[in-house]
C-alpha atoms as a PDB file:
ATOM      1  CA  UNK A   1      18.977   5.846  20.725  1.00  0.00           C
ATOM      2  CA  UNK A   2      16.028   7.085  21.762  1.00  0.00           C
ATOM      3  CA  UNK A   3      12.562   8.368  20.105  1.00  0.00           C
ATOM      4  CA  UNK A   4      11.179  11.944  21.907  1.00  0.00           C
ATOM      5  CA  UNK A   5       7.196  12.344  21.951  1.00  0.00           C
ATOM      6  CA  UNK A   6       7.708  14.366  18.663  1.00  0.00           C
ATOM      7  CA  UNK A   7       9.228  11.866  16.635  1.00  0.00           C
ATOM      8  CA  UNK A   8       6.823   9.198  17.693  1.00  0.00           C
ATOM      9  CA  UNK A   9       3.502  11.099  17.021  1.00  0.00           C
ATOM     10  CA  UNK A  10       4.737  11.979  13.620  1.00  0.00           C
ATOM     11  CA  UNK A  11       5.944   8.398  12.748  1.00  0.00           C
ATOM     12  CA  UNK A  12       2.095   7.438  13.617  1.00  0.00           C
ATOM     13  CA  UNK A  13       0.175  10.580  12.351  1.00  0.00           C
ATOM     14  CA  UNK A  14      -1.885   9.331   9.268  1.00  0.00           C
ATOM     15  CA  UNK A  15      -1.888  11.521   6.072  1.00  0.00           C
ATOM     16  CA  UNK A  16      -4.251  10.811   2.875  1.00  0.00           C
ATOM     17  CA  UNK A  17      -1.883  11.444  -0.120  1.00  0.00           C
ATOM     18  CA  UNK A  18      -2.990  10.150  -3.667  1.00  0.00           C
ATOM     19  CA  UNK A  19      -1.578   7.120  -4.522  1.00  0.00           C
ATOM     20  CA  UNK A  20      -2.724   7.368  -7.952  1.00  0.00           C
ATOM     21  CA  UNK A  21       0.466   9.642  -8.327  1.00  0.00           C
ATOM     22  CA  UNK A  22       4.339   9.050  -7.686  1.00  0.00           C
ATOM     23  CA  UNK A  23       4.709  10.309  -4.215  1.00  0.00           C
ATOM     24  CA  UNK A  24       7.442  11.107  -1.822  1.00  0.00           C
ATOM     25  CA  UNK A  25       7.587   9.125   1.116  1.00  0.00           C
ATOM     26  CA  UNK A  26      11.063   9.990   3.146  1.00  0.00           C
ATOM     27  CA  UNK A  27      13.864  11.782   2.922  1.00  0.00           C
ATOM     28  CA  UNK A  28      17.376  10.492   4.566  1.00  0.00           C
ATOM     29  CA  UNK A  29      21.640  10.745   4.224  1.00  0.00           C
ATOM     30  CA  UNK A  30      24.401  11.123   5.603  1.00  0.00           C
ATOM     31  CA  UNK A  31      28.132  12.159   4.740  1.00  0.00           C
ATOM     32  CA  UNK A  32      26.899  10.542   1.195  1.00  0.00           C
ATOM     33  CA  UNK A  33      24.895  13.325   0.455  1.00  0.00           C
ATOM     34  CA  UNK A  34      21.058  13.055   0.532  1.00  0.00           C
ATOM     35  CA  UNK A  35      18.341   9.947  -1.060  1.00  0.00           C
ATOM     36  CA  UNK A  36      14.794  10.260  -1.316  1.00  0.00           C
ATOM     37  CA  UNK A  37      12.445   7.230  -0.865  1.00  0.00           C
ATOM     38  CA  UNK A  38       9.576   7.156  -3.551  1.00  0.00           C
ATOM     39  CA  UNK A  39       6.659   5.187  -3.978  1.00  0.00           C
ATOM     40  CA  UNK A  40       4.910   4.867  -7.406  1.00  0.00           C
ATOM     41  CA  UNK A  41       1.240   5.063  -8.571  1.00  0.00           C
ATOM     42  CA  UNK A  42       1.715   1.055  -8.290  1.00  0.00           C
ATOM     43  CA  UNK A  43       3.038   0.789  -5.037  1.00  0.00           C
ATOM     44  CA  UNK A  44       6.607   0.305  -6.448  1.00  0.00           C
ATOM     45  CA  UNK A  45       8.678   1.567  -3.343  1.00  0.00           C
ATOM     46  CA  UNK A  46      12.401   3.075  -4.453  1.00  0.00           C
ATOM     47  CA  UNK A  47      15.255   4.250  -2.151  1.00  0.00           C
ATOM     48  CA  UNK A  48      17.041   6.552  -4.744  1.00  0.00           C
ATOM     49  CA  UNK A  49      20.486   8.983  -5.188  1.00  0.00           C
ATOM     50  CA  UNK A  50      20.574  11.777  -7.523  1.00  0.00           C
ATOM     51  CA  UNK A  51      21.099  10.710 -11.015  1.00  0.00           C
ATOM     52  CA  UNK A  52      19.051   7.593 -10.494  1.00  0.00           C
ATOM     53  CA  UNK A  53      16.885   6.625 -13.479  1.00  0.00           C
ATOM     54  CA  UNK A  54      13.560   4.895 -11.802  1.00  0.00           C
ATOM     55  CA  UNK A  55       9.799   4.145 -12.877  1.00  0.00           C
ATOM     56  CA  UNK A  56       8.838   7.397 -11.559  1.00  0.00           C
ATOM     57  CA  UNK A  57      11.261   9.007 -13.592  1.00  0.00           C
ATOM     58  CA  UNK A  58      14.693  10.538 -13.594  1.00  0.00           C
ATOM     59  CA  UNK A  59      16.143  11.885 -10.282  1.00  0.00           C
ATOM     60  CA  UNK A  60      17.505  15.212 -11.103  1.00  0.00           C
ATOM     61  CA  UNK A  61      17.508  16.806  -8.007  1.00  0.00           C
ATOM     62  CA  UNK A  62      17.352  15.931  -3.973  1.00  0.00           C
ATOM     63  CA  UNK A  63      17.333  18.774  -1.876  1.00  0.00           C
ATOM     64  CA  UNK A  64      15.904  18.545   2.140  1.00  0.00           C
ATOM     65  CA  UNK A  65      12.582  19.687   1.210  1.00  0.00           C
ATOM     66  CA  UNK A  66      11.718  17.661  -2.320  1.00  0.00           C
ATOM     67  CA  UNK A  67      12.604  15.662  -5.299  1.00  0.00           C
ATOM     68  CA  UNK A  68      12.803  16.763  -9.115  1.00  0.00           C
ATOM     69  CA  UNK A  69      11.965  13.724 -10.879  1.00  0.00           C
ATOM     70  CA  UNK A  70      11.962  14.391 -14.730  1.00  0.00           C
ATOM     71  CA  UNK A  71       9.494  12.009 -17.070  1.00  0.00           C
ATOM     72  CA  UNK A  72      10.349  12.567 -20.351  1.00  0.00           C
ATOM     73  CA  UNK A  73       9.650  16.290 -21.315  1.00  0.00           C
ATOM     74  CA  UNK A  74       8.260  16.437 -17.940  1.00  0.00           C
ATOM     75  CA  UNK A  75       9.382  17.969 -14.890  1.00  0.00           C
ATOM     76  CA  UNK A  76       7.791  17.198 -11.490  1.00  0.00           C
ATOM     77  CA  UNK A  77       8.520  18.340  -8.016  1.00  0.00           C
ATOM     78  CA  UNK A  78       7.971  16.121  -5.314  1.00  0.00           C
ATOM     79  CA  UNK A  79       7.095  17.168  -1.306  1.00  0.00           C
ATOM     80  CA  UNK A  80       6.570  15.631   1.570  1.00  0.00           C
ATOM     81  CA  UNK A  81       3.076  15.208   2.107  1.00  0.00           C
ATOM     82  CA  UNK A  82       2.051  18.027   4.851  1.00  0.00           C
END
C-alpha cells in the first residue's frame, strides 16, 4: 500500500483540540460497520462499536462524520477536530 502526498500531510498536520474534554480522535470500519476512536479528558484512549458503554459515555451513534456519546441525561456530539 501506498500513502499519496494528501494522506501524509494530514497524518502530520497539528491541530489544538481541548483535551480537557472527551474528544474524537479517528474514525475507521469495514464490512463490520463503523468504530470511532476516543480519547478522554484523562488521556484514556478507546477504540469503540456502537452500543459500547465507555468513560466518556455511552456510544449511541457512529456515523462517518461523528459520535453521539450519551452521559447520563446528557447527549454529546462528537467531530473530528477541523
Amino acid at each position: 500500500m501506498t500513502t499519496t502526498a494528501a494522506t501524509a500531510q494530514n497524518a502530520t498536520e497539528t491541530v489544538p483540540i481541548d483535551l480537557t474534554q472527551p474528544q474524537l480522535i479517528g474514525l475507521f470500519g469495514g464490512a463490520g460497520g463503523l468504530r470511532a476512536m476516543l480519547r478522554g479528558a484523562d488521556g484514556t484512549v478507546v477504540i469503540a462499536n456502537p452500543e459500547d458503554v465507555t468513560p466518556m459515555g455511552d456510544v449511541m451513534e457512529i456515523t462517518e462524520t461523528y459520535v453521539l456519546l450519551r452521559d447520563g441525561r446528557t447527549i454529546r456530539r462528537l467531530t473530528l477536530p477541523q
